[in-house]
N, C-alpha and C. Protein backbone atom coordinates (compact mmCIF):
# COMPACT_ATOMS: atom_id res chain seq x y z
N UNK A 1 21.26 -7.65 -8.08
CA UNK A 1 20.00 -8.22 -7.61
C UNK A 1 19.32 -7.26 -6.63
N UNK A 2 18.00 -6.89 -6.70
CA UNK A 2 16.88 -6.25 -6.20
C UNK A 2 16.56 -6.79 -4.59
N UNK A 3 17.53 -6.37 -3.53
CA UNK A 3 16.90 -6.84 -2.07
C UNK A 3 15.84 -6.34 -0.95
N UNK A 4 14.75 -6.60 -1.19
CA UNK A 4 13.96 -6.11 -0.73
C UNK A 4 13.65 -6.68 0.87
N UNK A 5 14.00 -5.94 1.78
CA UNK A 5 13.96 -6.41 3.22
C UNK A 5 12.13 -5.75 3.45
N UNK A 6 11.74 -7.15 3.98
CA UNK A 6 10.52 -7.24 4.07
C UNK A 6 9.85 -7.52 5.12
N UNK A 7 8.93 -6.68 5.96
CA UNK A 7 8.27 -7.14 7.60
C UNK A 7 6.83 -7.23 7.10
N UNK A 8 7.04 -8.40 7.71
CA UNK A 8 5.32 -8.93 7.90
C UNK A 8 4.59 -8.07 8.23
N UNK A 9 3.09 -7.96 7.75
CA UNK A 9 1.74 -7.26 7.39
C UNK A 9 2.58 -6.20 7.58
N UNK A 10 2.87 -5.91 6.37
CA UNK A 10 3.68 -4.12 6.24
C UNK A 10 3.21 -3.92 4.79
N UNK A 11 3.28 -2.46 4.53
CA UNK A 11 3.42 -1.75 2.93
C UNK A 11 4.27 -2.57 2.25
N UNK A 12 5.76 -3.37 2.84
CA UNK A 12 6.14 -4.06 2.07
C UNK A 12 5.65 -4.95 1.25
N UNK A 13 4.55 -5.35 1.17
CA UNK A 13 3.69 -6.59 0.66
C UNK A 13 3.72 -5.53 -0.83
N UNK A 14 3.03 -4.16 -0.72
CA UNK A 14 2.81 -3.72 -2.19
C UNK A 14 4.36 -3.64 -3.23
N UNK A 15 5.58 -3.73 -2.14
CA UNK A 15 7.06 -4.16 -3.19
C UNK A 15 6.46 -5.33 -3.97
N UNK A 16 6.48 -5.70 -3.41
CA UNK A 16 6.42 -7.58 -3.62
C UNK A 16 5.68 -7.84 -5.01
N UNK A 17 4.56 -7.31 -4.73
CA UNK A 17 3.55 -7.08 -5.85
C UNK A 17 3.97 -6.25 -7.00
N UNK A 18 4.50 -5.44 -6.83
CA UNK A 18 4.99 -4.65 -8.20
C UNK A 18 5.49 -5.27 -8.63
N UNK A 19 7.25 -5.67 -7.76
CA UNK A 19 7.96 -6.35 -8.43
C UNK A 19 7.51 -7.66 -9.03
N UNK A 20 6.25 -8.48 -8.79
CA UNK A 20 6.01 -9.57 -9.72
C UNK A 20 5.32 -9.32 -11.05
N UNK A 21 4.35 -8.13 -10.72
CA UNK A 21 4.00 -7.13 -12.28
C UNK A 21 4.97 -7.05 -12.88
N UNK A 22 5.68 -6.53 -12.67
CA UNK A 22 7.10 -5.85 -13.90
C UNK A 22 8.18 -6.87 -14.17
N UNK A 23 8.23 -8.46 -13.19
CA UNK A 23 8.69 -9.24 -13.79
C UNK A 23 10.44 -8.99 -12.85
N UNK A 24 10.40 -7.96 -12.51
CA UNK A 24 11.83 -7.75 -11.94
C UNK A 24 12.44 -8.62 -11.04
N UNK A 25 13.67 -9.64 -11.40
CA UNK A 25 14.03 -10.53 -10.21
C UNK A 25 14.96 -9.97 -8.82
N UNK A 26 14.74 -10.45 -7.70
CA UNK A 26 14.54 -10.39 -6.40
C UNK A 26 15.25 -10.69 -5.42
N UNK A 27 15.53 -10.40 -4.68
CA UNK A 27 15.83 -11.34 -2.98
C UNK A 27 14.67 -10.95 -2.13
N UNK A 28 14.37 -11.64 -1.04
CA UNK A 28 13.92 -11.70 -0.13
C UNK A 28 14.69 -11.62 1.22
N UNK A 29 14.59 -10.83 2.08
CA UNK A 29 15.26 -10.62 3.51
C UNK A 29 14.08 -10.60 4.10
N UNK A 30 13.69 -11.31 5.23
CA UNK A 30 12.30 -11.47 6.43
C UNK A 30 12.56 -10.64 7.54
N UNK A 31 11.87 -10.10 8.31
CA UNK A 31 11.73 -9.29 9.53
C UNK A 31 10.68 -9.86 10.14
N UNK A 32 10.00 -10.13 11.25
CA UNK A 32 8.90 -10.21 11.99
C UNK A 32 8.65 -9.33 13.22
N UNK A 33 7.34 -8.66 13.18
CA UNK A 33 7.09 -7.76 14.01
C UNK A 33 7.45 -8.36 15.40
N UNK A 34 7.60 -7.53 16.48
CA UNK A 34 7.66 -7.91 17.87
C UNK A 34 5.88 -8.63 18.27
N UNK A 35 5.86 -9.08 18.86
CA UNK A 35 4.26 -9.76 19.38
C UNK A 35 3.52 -8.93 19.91
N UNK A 36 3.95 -8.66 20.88
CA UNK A 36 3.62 -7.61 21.52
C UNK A 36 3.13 -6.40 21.37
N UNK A 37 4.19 -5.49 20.95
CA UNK A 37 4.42 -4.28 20.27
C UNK A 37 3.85 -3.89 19.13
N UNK A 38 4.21 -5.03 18.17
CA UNK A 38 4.14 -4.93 16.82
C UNK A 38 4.80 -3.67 15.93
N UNK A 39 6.02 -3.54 16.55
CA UNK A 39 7.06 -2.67 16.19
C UNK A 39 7.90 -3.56 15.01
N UNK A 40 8.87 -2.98 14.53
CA UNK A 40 9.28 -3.74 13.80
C UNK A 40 10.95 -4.29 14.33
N UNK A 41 11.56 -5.16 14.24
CA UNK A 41 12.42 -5.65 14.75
C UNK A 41 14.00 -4.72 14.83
N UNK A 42 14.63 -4.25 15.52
CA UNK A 42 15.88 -3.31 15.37
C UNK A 42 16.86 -3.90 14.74
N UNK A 43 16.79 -5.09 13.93
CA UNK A 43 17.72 -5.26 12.95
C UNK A 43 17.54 -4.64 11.67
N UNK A 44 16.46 -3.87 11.62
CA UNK A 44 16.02 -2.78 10.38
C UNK A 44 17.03 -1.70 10.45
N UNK A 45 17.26 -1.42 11.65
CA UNK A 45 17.96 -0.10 11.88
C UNK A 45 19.66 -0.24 11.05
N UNK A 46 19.98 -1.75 11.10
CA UNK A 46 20.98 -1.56 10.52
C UNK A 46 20.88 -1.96 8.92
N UNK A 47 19.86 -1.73 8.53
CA UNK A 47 19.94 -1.45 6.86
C UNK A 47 19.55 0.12 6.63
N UNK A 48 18.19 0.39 7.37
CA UNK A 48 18.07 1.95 7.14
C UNK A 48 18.11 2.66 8.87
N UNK A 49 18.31 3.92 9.10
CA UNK A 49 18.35 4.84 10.38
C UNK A 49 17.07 4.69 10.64
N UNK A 50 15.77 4.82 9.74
CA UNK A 50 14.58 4.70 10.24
C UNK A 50 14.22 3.39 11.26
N UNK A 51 14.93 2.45 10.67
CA UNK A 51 14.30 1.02 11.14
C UNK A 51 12.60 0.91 10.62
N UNK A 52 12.18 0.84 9.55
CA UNK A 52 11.20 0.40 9.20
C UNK A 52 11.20 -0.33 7.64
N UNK A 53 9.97 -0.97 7.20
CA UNK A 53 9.93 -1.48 6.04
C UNK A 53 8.79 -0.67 5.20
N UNK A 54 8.76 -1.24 3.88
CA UNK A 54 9.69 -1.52 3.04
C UNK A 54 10.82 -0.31 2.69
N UNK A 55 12.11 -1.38 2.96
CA UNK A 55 13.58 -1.07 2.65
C UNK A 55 13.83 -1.75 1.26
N UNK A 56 14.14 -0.56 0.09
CA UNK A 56 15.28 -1.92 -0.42
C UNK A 56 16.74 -1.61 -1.19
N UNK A 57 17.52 -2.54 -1.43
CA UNK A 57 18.63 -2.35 -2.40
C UNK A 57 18.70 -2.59 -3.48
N UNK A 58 19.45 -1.68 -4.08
CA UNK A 58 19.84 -1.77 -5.72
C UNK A 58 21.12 -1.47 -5.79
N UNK A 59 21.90 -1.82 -6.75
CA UNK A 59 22.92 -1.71 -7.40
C UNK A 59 23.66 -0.36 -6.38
N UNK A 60 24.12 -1.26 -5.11
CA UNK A 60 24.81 -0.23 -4.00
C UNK A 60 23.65 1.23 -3.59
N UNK A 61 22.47 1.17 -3.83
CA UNK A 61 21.64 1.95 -3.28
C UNK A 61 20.76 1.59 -2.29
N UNK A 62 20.31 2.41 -0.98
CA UNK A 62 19.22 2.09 -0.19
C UNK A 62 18.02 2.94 0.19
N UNK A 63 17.13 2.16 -0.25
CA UNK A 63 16.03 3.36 -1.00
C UNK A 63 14.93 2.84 0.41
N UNK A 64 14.36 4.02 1.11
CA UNK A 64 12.87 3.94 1.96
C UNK A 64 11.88 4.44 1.35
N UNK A 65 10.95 4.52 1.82
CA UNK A 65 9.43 4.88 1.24
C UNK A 65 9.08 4.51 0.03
N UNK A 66 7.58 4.08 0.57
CA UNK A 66 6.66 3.14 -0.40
C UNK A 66 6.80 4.12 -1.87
N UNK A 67 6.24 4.65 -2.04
CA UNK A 67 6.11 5.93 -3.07
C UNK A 67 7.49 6.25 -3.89
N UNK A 68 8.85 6.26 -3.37
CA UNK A 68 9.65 6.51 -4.22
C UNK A 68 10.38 4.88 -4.39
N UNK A 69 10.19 3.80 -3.74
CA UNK A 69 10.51 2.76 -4.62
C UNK A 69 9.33 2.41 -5.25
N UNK A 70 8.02 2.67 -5.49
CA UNK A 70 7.68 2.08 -6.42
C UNK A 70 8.08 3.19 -7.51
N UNK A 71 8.36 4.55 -7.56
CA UNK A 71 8.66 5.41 -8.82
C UNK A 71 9.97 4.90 -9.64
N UNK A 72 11.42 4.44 -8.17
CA UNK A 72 12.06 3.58 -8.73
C UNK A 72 12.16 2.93 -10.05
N UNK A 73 11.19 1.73 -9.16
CA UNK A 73 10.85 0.01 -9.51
C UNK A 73 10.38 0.65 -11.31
N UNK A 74 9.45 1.11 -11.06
CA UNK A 74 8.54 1.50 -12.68
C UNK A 74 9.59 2.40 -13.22
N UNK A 75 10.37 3.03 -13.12
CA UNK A 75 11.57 3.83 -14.12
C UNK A 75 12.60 2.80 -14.11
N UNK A 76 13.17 2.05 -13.74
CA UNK A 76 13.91 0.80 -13.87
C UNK A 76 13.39 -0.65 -14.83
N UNK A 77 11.81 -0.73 -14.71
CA UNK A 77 11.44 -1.43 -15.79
C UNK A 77 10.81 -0.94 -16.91
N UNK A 78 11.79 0.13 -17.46
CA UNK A 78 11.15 1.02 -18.66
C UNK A 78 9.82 1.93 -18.41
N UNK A 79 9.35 2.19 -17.77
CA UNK A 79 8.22 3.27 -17.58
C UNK A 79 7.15 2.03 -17.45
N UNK A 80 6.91 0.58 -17.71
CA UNK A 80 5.84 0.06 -16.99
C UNK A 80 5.28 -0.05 -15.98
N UNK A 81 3.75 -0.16 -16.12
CA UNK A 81 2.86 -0.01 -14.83
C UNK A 81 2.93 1.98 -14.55
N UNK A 82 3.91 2.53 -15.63
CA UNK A 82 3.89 3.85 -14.44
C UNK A 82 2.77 5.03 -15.06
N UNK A 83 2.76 6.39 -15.76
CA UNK A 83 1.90 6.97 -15.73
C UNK A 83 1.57 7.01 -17.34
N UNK A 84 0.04 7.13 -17.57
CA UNK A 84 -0.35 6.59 -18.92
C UNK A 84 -0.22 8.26 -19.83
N UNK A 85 -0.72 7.65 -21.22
CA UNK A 85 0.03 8.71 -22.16
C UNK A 85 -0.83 10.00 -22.15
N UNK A 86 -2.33 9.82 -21.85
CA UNK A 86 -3.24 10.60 -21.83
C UNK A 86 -3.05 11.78 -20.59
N UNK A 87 -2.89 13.21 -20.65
CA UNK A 87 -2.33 14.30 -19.97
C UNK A 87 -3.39 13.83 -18.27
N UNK A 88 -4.48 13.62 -18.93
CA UNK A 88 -5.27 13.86 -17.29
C UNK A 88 -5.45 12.67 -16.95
N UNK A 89 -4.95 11.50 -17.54
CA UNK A 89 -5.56 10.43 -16.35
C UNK A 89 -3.28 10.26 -16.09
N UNK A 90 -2.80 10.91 -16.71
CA UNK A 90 -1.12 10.83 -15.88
C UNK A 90 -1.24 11.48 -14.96
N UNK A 91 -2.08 12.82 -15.07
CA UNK A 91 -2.50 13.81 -13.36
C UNK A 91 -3.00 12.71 -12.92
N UNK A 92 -4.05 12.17 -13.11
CA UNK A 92 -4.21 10.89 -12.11
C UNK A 92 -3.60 9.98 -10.93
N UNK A 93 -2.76 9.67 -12.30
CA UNK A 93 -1.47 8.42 -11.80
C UNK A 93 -0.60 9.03 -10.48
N UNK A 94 -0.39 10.19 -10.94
CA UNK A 94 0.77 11.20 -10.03
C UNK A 94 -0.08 11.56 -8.51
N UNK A 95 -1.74 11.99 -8.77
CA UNK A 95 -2.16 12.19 -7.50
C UNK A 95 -2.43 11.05 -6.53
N UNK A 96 -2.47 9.95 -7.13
CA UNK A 96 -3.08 8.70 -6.74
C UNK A 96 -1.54 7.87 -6.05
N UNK A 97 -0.73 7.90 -6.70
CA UNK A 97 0.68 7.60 -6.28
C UNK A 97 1.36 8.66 -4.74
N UNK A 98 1.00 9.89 -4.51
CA UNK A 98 1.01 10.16 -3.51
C UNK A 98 0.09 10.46 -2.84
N UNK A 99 -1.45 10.07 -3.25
CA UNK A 99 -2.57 10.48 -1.91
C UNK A 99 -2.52 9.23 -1.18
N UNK A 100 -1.85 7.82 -1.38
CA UNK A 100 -2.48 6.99 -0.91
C UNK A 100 -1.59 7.26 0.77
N UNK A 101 0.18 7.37 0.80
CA UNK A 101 0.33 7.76 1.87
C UNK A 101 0.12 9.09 2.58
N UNK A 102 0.06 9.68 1.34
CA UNK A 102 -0.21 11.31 1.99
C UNK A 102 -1.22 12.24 2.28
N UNK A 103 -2.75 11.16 2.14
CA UNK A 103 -3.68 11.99 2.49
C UNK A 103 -4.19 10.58 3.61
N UNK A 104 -4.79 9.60 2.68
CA UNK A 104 -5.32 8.36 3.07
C UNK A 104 -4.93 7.38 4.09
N UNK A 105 -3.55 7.36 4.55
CA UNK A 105 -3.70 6.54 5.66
C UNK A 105 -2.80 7.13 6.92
N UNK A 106 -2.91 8.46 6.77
CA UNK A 106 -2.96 9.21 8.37
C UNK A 106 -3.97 8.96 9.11
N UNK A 107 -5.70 9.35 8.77
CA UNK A 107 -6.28 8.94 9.76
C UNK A 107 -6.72 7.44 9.42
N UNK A 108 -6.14 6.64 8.58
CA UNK A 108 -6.37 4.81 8.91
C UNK A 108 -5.15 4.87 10.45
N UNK A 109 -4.25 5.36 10.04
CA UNK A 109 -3.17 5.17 11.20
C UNK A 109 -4.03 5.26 12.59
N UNK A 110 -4.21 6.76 12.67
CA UNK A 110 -4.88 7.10 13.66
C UNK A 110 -5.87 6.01 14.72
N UNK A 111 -6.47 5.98 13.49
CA UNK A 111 -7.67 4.70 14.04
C UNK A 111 -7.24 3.66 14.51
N UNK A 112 -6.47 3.33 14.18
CA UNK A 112 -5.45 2.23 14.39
C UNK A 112 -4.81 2.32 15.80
N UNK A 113 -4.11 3.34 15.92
CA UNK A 113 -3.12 3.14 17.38
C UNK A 113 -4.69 3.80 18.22
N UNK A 114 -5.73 4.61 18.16
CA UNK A 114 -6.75 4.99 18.82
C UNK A 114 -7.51 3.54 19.00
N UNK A 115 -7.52 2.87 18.56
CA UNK A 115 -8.83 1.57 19.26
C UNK A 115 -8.04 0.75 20.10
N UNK A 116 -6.15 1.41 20.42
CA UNK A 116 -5.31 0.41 21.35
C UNK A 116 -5.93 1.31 22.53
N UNK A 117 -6.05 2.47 22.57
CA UNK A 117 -6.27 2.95 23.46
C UNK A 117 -7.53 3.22 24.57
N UNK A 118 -7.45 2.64 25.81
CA UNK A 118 -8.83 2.52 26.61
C UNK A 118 -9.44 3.91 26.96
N UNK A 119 -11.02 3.94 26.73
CA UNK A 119 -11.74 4.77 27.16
C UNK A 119 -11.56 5.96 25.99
N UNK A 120 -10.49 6.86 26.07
CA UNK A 120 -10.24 8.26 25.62
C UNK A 120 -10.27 7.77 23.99
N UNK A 121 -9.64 6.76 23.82
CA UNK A 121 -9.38 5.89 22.61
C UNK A 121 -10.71 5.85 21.79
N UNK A 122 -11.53 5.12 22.57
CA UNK A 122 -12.86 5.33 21.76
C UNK A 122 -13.58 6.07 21.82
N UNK A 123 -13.49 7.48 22.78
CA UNK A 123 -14.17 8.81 22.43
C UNK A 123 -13.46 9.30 20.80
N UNK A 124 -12.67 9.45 21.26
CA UNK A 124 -11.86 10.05 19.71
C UNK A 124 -11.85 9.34 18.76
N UNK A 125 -12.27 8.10 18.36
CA UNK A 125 -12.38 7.06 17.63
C UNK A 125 -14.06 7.51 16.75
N UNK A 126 -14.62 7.93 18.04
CA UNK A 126 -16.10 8.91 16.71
C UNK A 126 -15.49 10.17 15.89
N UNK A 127 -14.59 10.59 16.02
CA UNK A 127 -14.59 11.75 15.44
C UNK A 127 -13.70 11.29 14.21
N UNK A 128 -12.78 10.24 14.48
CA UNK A 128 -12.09 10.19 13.19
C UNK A 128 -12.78 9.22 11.97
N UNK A 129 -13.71 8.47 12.32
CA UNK A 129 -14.48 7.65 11.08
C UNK A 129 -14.80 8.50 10.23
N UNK A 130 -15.69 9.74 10.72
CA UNK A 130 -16.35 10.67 9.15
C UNK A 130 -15.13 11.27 8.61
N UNK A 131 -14.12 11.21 9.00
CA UNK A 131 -12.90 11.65 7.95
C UNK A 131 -12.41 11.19 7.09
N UNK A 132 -12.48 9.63 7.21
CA UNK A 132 -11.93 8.19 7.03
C UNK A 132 -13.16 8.80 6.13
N UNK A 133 -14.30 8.31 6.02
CA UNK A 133 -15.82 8.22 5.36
C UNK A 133 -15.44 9.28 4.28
N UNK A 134 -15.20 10.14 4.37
CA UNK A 134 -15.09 11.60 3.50
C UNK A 134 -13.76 10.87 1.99
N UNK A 135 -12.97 10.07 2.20
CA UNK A 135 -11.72 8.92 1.66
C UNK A 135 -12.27 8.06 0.87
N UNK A 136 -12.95 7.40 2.04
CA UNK A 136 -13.67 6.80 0.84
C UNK A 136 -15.05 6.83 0.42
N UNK A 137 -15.45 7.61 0.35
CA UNK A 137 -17.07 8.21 -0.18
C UNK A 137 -15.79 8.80 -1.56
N UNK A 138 -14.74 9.85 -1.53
CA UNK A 138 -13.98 9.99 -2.93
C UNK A 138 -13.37 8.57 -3.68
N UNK A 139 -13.08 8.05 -3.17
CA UNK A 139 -12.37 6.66 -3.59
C UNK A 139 -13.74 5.73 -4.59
N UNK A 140 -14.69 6.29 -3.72
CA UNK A 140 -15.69 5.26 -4.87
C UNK A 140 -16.42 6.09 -5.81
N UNK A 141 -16.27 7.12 -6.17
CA UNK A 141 -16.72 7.78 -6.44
C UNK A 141 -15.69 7.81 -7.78
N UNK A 142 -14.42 7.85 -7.73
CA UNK A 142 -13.49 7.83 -9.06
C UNK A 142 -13.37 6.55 -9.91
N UNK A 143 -13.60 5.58 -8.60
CA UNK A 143 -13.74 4.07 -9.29
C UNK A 143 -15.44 3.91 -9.87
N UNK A 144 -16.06 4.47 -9.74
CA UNK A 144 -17.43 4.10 -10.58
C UNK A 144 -17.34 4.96 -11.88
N UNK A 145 -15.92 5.87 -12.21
CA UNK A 145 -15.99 6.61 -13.48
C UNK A 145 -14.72 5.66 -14.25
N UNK A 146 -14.01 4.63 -13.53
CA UNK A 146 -13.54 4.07 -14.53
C UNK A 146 -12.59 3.27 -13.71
N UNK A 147 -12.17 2.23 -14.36
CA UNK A 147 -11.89 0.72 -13.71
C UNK A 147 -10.70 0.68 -12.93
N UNK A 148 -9.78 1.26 -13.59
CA UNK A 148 -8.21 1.67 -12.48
C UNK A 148 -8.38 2.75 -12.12
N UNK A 149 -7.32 3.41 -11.02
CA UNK A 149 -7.64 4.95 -10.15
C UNK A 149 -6.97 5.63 -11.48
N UNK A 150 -5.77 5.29 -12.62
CA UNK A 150 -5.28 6.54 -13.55
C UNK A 150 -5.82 6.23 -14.74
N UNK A 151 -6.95 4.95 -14.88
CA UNK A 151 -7.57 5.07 -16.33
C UNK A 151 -8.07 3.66 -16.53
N UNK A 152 -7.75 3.87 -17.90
CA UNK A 152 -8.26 2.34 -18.81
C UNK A 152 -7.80 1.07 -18.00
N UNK A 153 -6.11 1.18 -17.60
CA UNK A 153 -5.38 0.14 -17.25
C UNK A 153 -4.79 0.34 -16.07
N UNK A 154 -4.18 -0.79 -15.34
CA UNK A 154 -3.62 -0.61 -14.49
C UNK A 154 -2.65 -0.30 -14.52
N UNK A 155 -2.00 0.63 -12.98
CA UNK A 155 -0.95 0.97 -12.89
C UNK A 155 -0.39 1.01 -11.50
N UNK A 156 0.98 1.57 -11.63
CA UNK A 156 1.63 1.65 -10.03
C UNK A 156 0.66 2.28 -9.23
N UNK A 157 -0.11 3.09 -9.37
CA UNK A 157 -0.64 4.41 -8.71
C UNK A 157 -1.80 3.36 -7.81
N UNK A 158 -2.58 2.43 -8.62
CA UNK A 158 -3.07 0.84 -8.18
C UNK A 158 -2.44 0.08 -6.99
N UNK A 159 -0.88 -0.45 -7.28
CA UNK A 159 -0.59 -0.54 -6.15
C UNK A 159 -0.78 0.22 -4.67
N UNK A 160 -0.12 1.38 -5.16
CA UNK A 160 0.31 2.51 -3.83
C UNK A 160 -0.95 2.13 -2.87
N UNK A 161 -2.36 2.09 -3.74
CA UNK A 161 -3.60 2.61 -3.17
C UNK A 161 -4.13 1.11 -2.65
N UNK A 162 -3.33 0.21 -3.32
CA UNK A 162 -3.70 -1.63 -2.30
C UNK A 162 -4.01 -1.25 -0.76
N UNK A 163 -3.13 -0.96 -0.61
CA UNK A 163 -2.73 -0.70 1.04
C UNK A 163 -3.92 -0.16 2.21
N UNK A 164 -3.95 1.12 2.06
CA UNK A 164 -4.52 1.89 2.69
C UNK A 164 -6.55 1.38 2.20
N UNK A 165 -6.54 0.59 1.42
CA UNK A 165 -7.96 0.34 1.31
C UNK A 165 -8.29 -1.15 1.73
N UNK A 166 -7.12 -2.01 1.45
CA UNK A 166 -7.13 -3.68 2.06
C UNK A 166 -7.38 -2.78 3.77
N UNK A 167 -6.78 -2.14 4.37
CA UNK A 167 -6.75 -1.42 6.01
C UNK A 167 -8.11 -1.06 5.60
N UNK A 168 -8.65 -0.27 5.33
CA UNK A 168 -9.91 -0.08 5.50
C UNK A 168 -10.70 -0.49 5.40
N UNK A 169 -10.73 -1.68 4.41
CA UNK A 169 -11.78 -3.04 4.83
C UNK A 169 -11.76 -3.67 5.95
N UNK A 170 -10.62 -3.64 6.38
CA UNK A 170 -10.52 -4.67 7.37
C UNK A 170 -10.43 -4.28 8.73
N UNK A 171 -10.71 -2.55 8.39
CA UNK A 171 -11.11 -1.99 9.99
C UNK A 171 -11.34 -0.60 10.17
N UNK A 172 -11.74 -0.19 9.00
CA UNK A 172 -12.46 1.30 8.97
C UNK A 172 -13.87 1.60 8.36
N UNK A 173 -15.00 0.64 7.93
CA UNK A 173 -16.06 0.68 7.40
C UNK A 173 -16.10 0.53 6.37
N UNK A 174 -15.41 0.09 5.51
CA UNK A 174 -15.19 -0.51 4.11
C UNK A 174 -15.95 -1.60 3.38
N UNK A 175 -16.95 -1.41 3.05
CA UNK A 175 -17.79 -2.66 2.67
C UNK A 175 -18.63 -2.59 1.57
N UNK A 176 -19.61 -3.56 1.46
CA UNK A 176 -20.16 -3.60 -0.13
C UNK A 176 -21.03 -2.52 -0.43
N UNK A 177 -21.07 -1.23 0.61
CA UNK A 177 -22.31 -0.01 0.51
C UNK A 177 -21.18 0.64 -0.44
N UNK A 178 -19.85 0.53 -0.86
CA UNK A 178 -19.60 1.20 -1.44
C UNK A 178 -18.77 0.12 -2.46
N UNK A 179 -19.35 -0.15 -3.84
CA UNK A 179 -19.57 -1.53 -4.27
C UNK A 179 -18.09 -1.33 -5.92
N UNK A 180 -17.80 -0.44 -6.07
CA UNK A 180 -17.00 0.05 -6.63
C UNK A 180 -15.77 -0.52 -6.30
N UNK A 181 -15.10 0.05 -5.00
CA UNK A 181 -13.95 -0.31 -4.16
C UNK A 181 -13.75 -1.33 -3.88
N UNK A 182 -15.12 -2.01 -3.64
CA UNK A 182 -15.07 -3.51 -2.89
C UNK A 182 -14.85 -4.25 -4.57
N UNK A 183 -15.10 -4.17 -5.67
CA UNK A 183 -15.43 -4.87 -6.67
C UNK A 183 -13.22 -4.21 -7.33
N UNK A 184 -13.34 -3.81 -6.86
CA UNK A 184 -11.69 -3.21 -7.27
C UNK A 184 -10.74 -3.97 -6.48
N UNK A 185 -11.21 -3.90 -5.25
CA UNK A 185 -10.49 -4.93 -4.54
C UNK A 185 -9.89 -6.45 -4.89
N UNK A 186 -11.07 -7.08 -5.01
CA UNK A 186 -11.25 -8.04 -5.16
C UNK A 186 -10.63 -8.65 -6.37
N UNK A 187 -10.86 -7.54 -7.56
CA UNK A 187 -9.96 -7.72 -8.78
C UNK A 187 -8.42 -7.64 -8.85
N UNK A 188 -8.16 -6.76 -7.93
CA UNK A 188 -6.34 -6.81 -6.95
C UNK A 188 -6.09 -8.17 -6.89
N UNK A 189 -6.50 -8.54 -5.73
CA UNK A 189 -6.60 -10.09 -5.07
C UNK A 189 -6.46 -11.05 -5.91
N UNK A 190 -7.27 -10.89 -6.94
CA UNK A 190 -7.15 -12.02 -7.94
C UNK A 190 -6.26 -12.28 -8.94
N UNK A 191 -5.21 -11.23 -8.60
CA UNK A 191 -4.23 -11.15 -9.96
C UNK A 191 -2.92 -11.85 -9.63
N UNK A 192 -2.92 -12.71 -10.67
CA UNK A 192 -1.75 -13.64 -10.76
C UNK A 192 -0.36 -13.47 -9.55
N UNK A 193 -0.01 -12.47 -10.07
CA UNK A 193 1.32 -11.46 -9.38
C UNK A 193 0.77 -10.62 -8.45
N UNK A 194 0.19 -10.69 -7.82
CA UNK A 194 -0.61 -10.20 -6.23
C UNK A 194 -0.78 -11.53 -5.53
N UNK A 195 -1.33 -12.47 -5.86
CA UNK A 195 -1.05 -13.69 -5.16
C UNK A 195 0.05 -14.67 -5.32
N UNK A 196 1.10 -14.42 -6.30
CA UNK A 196 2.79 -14.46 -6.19
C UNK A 196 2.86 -14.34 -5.05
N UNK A 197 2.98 -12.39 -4.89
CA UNK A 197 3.59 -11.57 -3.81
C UNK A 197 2.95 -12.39 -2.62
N UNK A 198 1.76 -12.84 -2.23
CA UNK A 198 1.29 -13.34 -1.19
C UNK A 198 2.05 -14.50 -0.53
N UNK A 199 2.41 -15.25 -1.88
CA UNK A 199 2.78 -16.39 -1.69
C UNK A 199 4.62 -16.24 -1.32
N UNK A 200 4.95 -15.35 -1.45
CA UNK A 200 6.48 -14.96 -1.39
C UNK A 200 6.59 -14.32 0.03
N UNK A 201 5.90 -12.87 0.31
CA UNK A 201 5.79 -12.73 1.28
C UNK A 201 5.69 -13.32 2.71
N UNK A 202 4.70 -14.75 2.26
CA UNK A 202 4.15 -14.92 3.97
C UNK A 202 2.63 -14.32 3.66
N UNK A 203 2.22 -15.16 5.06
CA UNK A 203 1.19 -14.99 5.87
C UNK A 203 0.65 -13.70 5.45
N UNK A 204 -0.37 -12.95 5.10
CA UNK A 204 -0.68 -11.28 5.29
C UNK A 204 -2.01 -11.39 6.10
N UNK A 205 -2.22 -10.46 7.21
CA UNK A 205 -3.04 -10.03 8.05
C UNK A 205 -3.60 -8.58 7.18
N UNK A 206 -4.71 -8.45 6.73
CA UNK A 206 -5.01 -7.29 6.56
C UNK A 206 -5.76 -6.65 7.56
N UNK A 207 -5.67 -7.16 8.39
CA UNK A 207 -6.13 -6.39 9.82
C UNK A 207 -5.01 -5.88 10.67
C-alpha cells in the first residue's frame, strides 16, 4: 500500500490528485503546520531527514520531491498521465514536469517569505513581481496554443504545474488579464479526482 504522509496546504495536495487520476490505492498519514511558523511539524523528520512534505512509501521505499514521485506514481501505473507519443509535445511534458519547481516557484517562494517581512520586505517585493510577470506572461502564452501544458490531453506535467499557479492566483497577480491560465485553472478544479484529492486531503488554503 502507497503511504503518502501529507501536510496541510503543501505540494502534497498535487500526490493526492495524481494518485486519484491513475486510480492508485492509498493511505493517508496527516501532519499540520505549526500556527505560527507554518513550518511543518518534526514528526516529518522521522520519516524523511528533510522533514518536509510530500513524503511517500512504497513497497519498503521512501521517496521526497514532488517531481520524482509523480515520475514514480506515472511509471508504476503503466506510463499513464505521463509523456505523450508525439516527440515535441513529450519535450513538453519533460520541461513542464521540471519548470514548475525549478524555474516557477523560486520567486513565488520569495514573495512569499518577502511580504512576512516589514519595510525591507516590501521594497524588494517591487522587484520580484516583473519576474513572477515574465512566468506567467510564458505560461499563458503556451496555454492559448493548446489546452494542456504537453498537448491534446492531460498529463502529470498538468499536475506538477497545479501548484505554483493555484500560488499565484492567490498572491502573485494572477487573474483574468491573463484568461488562458485562469480558464485552465478552473478546468483543474473541476475534475472529478482533483476534488477527490480535496476532499481526502482536508481543508486547502491556496493562499
Amino acid at each position: 500500500m502507497i503511504i503518502v504522509h501529507h501536510l496541510n496546504n503543501s505540494r502534497s495536495q498535487r500526490v493526492l490528485w495524481l494518485l486519484e487520476e491513475l486510480g492508485l490505492p492509498y493511505a493517508l498519514r496527516r501532519y499540520e503546520r505549526d500556527a505560527k511558523t507554518m513550518f511543518a511539524p518534526p514528526e516529518l523528520r522521522a520519516v524523511h531527514p528533510l522533514g518536509k512534505s510530500p513524503v511517500m512509501e512504497d513497497e519498503g521505499r521512501v521517496l521526497a520531491e514532488s517531481g520524482a514521485i509523480v515520475e514514480y506514481l506515472v511509471a508504476k501505473a503503466g506510463g499513464w498521465l505521463g509523456a505523450p507519443e508525439d516527440e515535441d509535445d513529450a519535450l513538453r511534458y519533460t520541461m513542464f514536469l521540471h519548470y514548475a519547481e525549478g524555474s516557477m516557484m523560486p520567486p513565488l517562494l520569495l514573495k512569499l517569505v518577502l511580504s512576512r517581512v516589514p519595510i525591507m520586505g516590501k521594497i524588494a517585493l517591487k522587484k520580484i513581481q516583473p519576474l513572477i510577470d515574465v512566468h506567467l506572461d510564458f505560461v499563458e502564452r503556451e496555454l492559448a496554443s493548446r489546452p494542456w501544458f504537453a498537448g491534446e490531453r492531460m498529463t502529470a506535467a498538468d499536475v506538477m504545474m497545479s501548484f505554483p499557479l493555484e500560488a499565484a492566483r492567490a498572491r502573485a497577480g494572477l487573474d483574468r488579464t491573463r484568461p488562458h491560465t485562469i480558464a485552465w485553472l478552473d478546468k483543474i478544479q473541476a475534475l472529478p479526482a482533483y476534488r477527490r484529492a480535496i476532499e481526502v486531503g482536508g481543508p486547502y488554503a491556496y493562499d
